[in-house]
Protein backbone atom coordinates (compact mmCIF):
# COMPACT_ATOMS: atom_id res chain seq x y z
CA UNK A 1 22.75 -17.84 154.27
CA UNK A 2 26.31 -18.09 155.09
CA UNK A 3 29.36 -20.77 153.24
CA UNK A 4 30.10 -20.47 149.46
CA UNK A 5 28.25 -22.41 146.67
CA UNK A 6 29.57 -23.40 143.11
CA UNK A 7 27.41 -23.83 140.96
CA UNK A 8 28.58 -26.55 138.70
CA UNK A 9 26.43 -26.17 134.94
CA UNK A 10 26.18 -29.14 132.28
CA UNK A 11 28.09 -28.99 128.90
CA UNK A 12 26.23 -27.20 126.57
CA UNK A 13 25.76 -24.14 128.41
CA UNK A 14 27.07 -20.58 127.01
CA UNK A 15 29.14 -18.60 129.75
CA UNK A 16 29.42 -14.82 129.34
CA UNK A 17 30.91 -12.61 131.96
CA UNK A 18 27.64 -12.01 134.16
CA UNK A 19 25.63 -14.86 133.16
CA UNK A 20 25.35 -18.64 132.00
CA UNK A 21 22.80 -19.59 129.88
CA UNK A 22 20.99 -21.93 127.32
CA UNK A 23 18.31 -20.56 126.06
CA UNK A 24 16.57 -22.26 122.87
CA UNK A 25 13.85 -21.63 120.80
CA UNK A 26 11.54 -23.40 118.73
CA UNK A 27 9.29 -20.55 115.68
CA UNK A 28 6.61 -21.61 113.40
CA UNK A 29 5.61 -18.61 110.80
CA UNK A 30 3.46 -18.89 107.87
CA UNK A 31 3.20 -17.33 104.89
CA UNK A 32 0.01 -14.94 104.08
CA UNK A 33 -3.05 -17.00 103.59
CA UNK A 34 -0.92 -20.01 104.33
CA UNK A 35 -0.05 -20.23 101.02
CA UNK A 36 2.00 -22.54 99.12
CA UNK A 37 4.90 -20.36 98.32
CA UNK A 38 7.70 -21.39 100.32
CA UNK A 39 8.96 -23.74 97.15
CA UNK A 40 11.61 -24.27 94.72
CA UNK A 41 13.93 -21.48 94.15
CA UNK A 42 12.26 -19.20 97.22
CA UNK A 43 12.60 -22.15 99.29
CA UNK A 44 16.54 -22.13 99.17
CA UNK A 45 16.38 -18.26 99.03
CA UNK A 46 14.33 -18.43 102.15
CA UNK A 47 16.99 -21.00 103.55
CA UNK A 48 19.92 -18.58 102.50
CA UNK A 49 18.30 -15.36 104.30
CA UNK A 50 17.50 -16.83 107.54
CA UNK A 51 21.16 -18.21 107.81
CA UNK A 52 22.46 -14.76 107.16
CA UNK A 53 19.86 -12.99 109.46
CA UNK A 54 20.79 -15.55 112.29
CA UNK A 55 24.83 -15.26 111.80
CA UNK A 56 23.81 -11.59 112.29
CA UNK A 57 21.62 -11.78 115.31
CA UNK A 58 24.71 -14.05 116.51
CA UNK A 59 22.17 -17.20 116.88
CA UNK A 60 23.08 -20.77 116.53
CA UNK A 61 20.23 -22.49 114.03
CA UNK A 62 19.75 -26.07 115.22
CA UNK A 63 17.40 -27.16 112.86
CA UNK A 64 15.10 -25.26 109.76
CA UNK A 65 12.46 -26.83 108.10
CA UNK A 66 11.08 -25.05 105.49
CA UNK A 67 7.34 -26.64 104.23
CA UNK A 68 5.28 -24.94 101.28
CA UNK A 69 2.94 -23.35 103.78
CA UNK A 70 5.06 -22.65 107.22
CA UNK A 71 8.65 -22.24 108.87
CA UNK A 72 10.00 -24.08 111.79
CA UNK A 73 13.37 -22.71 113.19
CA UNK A 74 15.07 -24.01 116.14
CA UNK A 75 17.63 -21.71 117.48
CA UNK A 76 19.91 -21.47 120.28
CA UNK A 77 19.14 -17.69 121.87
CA UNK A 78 21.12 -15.15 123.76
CA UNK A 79 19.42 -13.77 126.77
CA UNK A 80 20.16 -10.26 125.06
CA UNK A 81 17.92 -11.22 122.73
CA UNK A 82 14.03 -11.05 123.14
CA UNK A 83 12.38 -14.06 121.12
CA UNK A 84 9.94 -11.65 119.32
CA UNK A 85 12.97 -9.16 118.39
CA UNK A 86 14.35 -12.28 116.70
CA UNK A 87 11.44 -13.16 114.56
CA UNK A 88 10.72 -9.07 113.68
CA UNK A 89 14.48 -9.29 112.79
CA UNK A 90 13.62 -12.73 110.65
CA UNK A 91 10.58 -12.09 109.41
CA UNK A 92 11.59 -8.40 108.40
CA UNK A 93 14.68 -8.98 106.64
CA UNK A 94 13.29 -11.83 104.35
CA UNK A 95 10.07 -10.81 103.31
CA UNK A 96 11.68 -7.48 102.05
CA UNK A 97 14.39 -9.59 100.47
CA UNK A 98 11.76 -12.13 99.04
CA UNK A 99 9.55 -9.69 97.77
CA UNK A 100 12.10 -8.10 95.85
CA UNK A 101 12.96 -11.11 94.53
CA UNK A 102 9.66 -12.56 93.92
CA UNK A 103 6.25 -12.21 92.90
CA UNK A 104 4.18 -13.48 95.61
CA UNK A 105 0.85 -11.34 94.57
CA UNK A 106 0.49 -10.95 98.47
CA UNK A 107 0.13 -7.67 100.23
CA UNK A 108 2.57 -8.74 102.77
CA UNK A 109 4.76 -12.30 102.75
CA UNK A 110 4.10 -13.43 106.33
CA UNK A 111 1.75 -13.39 108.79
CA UNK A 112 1.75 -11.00 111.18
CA UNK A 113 1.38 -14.00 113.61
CA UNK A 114 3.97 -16.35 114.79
CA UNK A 115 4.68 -19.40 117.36
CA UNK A 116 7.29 -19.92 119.67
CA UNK A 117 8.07 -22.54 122.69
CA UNK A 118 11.23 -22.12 124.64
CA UNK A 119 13.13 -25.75 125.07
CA UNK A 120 15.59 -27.45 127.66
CA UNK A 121 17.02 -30.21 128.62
CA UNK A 122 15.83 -29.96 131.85
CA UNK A 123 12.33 -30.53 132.56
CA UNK A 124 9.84 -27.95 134.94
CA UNK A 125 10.20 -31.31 137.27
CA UNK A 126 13.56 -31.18 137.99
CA UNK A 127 13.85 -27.20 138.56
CA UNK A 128 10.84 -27.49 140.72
CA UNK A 129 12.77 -29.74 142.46
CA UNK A 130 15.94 -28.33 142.68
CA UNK A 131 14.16 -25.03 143.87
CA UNK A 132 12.32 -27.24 146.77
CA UNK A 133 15.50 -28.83 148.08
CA UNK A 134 17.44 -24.91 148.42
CA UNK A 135 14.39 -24.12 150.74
CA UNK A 136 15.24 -26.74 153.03
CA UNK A 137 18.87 -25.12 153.85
C-alpha cells in the first residue's frame, strides 16, 4: 500500500490524541424481583446519582428513563471505558447510596443482570461496505 489517506470523520465524533471515536450505549437494569421501587422520591434520587456517577466516569447521558420496574440509560462512551465497568460503576454507586437512603426490604437493589446494545449512526451495511471497497485497492 503506498500514497497517503485522510480519513475525513462526520461531526459528532470525539478526537483524542491516538484515536477518534463514537462509541454509544444503550443499559436496561432492573431492580431485584423487578419490583416497583424506582418511584417518587427514589426516582429523582436515582436520577440525581446516575448524573453524578456519569459526570464522574466522564460520560455524556443522552437520554434516562427511569420506569417503576427498570432503567434505560443511553450514554455516549469512551473507548477507555469497558461497558460493563460502567454499569458496576452505576449500579455500585447507587444501590449503596439508595440503600442508605431507603428501605427497599431487598437483599440487594439491582439485579445482578443487565442489558446493553452498542448504537451508531452508521449501519453494519455501510461498514461492510466501506471495508469491501478498501479490498479492491
Amino acid at each position: 500500500m503506498s500514497g497517503i489517506y485522510i480519513l475525513t470523520m462526520p461531526r459528532g465524533f470525539d478526537r483524542e490524541r491516538t484515536s477518534v471515536h463514537k462509541l454509544q450505549y444503550h443499559f436496561i437494569w432492573c431492580p431485584k424481583y423487578r419490583k416497583s421501587v424506582l418511584v417518587g422520591e427514589v426516582r429523582d434520587r436515582l436520577e440525581e446519582l446516575i448524573e453524578e456517577k456519569a459526570d464522574e466516569l466522564g460520560v455524556e447521558m443522552l437520554e434516562l428513563a427511569i420506569r417503576p420496574d427498570h432503567v434505560h440509560l443511553f450514554i455516549t462512551g469512551d473507548p477507555t471505558l469497558a461497558p460493563n465497568k460502567i454499569m458496576q460503576q452505576v449500579k455500585g454507586y447507587s444501590s449503596r447510596r439508595l440503600r442508605d437512603e431507603f428501605d427497599f426490604g431487598l437483599p440487594s437493589l439491582w439485579t445482578r443482570s443487565y442489558f446493553v446494545s452498542s448504537a451508531s449512526d452508521v449501519s453494519s451495511e455501510v461498514i461492510e461496505e466501506y471495508i469491501d471497497a478498501q479490498a479492491g485497492e
